[in-house]
C-alpha atoms as a PDB file:
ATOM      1  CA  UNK A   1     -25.789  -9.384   4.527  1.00  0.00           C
ATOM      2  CA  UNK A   2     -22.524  -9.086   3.894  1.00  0.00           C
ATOM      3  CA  UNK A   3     -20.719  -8.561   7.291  1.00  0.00           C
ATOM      4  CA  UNK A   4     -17.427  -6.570   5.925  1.00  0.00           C
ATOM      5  CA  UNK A   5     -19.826  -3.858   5.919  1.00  0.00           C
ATOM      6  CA  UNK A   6     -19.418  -1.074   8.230  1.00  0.00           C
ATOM      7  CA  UNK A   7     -21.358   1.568   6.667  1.00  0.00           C
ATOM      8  CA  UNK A   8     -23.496   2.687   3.714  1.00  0.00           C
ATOM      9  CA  UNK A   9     -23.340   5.789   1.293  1.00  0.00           C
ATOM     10  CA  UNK A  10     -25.358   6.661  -1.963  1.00  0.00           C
ATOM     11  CA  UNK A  11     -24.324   8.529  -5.243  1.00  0.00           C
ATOM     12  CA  UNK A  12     -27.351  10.206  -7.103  1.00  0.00           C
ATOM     13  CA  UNK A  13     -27.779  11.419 -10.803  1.00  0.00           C
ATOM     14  CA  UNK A  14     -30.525  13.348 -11.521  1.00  0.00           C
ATOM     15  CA  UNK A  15     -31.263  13.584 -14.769  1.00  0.00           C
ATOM     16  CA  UNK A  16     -33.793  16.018 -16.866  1.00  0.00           C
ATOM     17  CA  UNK A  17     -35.318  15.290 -19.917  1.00  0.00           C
ATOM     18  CA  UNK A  18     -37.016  17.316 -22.570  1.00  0.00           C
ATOM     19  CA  UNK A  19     -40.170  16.024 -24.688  1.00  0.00           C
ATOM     20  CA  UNK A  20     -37.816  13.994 -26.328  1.00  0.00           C
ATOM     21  CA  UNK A  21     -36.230  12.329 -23.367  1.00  0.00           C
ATOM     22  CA  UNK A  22     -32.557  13.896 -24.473  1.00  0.00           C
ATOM     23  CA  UNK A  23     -31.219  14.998 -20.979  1.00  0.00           C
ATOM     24  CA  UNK A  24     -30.953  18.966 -20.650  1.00  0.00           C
ATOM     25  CA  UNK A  25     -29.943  18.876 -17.155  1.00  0.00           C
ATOM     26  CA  UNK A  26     -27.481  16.510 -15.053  1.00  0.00           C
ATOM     27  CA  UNK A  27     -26.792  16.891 -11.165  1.00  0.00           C
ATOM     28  CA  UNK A  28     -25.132  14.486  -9.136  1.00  0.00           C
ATOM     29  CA  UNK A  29     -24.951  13.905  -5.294  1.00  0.00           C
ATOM     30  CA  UNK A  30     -23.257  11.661  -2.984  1.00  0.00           C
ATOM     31  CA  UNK A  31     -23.563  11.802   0.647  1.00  0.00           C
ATOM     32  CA  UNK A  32     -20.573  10.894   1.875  1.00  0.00           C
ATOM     33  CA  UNK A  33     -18.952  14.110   1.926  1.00  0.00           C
ATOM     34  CA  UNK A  34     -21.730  15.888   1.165  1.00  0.00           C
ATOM     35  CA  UNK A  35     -20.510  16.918  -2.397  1.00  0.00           C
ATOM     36  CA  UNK A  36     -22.281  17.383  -5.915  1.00  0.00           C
ATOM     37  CA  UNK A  37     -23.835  19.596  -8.430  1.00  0.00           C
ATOM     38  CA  UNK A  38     -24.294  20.201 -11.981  1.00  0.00           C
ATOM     39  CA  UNK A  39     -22.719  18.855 -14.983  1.00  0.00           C
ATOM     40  CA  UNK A  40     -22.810  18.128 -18.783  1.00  0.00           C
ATOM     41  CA  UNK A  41     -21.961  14.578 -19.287  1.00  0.00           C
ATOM     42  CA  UNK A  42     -21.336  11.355 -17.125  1.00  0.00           C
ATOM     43  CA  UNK A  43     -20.054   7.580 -18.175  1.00  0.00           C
ATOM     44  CA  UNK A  44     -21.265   4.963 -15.441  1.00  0.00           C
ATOM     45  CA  UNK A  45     -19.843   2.065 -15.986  1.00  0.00           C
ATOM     46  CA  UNK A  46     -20.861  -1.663 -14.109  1.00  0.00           C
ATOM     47  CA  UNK A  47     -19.419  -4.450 -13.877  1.00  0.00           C
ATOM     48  CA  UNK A  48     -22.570  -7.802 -13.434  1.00  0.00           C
ATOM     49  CA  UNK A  49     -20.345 -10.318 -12.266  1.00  0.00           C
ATOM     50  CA  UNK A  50     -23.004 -12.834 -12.654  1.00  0.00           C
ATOM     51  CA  UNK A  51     -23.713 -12.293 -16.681  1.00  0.00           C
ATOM     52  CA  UNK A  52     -19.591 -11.534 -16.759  1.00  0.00           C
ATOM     53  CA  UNK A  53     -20.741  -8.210 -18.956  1.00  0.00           C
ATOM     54  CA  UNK A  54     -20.348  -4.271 -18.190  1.00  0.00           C
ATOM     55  CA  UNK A  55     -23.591  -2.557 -18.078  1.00  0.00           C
ATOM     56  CA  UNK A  56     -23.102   0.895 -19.366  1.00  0.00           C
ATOM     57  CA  UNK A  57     -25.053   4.749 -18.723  1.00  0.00           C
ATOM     58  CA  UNK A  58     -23.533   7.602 -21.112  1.00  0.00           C
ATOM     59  CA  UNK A  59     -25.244  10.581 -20.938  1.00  0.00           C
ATOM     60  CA  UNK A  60     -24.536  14.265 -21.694  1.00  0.00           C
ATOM     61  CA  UNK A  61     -27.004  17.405 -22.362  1.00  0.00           C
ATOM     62  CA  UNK A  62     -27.847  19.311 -25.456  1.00  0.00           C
ATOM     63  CA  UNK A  63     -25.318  21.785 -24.410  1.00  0.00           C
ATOM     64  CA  UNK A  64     -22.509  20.155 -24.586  1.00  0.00           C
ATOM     65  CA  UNK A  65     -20.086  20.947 -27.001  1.00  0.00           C
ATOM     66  CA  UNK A  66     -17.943  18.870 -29.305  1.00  0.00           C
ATOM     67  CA  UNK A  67     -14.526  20.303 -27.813  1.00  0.00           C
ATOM     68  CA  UNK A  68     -15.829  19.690 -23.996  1.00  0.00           C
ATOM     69  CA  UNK A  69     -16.585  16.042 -24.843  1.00  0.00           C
ATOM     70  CA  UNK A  70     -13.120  15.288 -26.516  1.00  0.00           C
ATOM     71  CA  UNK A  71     -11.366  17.021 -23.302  1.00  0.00           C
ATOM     72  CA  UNK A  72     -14.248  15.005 -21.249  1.00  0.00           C
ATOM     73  CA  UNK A  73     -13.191  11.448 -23.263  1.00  0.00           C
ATOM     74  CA  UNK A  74      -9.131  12.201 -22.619  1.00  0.00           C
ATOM     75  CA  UNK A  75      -8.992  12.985 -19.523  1.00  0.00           C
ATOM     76  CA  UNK A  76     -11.654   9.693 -18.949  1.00  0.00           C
ATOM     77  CA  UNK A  77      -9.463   7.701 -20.457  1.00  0.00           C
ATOM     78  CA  UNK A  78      -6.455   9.248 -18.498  1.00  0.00           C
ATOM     79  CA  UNK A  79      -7.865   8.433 -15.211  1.00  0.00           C
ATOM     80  CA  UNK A  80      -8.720   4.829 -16.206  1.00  0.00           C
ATOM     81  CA  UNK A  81      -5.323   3.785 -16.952  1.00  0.00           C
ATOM     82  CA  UNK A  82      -4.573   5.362 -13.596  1.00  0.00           C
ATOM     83  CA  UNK A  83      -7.598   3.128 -12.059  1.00  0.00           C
ATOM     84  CA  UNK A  84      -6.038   0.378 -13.778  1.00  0.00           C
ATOM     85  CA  UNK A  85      -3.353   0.320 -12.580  1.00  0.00           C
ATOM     86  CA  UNK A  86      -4.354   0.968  -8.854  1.00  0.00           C
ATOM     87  CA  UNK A  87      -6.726  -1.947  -9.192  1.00  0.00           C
ATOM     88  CA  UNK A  88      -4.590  -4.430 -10.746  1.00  0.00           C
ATOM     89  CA  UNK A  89      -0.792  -3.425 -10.816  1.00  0.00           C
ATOM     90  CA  UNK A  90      -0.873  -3.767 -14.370  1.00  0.00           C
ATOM     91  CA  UNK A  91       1.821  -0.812 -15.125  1.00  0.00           C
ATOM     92  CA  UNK A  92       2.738  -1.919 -19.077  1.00  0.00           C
ATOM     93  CA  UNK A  93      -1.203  -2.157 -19.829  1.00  0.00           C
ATOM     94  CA  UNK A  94      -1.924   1.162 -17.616  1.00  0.00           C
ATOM     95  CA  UNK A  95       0.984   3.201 -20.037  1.00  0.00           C
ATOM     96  CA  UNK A  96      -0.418   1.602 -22.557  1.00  0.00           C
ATOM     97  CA  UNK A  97      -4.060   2.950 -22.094  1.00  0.00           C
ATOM     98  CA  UNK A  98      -1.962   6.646 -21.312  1.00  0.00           C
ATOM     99  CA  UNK A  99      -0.121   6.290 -24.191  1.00  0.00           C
ATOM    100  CA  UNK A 100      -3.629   5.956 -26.241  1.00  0.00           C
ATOM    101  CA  UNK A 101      -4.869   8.668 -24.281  1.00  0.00           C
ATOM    102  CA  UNK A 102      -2.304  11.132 -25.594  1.00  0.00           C
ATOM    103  CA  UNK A 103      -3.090   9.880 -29.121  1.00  0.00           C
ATOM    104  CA  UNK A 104      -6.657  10.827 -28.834  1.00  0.00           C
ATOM    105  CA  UNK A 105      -5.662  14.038 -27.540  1.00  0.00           C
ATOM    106  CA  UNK A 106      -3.223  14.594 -30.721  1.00  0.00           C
ATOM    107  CA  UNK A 107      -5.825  13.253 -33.212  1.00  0.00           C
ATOM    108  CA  UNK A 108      -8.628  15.094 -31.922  1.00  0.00           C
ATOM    109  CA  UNK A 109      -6.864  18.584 -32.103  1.00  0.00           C
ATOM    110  CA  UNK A 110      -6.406  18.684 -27.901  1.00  0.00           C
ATOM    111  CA  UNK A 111      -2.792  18.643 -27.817  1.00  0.00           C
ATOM    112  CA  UNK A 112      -0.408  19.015 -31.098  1.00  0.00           C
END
């Protein structure tokens, strides 16, 4: 046991499936703060330090539209040049992966 650790939390996705298995409902909880609920689409994304590989969960339900899952994808790739450069000081690569970002949103209709 690793004894850095002072406490313990979880973050659940719930996930329903039609007779298909294509998700048609998505909640999430975490208990730390007590927060969650509904929503259309989530990315999960894990890093397995031992294989060196990111293990990857993308869902999203039958409802979601084409226009929410462009904003969904900018605004995801916003916030990971922000995490980027929290996590490794990187600034060049982080404006990089904004600069990208902004692209998307142009070719995708979002912004002009």
């Amino acid at each position: 046991m690793n004894k850095d650790i002072t406490k313990r939390t979880k973050i659940e996705i719930e996930v329903g499936l039609d007779e298909h298995n294509v998700p048609t409902e998505l909640k999430w909880f975490s208990e730390d703060g007590n927060q969650g609920g509904e929503c259309k689409a989530a990315m999960l994304s894990i890093w397995d330090a031992e294989e060196e590989n990111t293990l990857r969960i993308d869902l999203w339900n039958k409802d979601m539209d084409v226009y929410d899952m462009q904003r969904f994808f900018h605004q995801s790739l916003l916030t990971m040049g922000d995490t980027f450069e929290r996590a490794t000081g990187g600034t060049e690569a982080a404006a990089e992966i904004r600069e990208f970002a902004e692209k998307f949103a142009r070719t995708t209709g979002l912004k002009g």
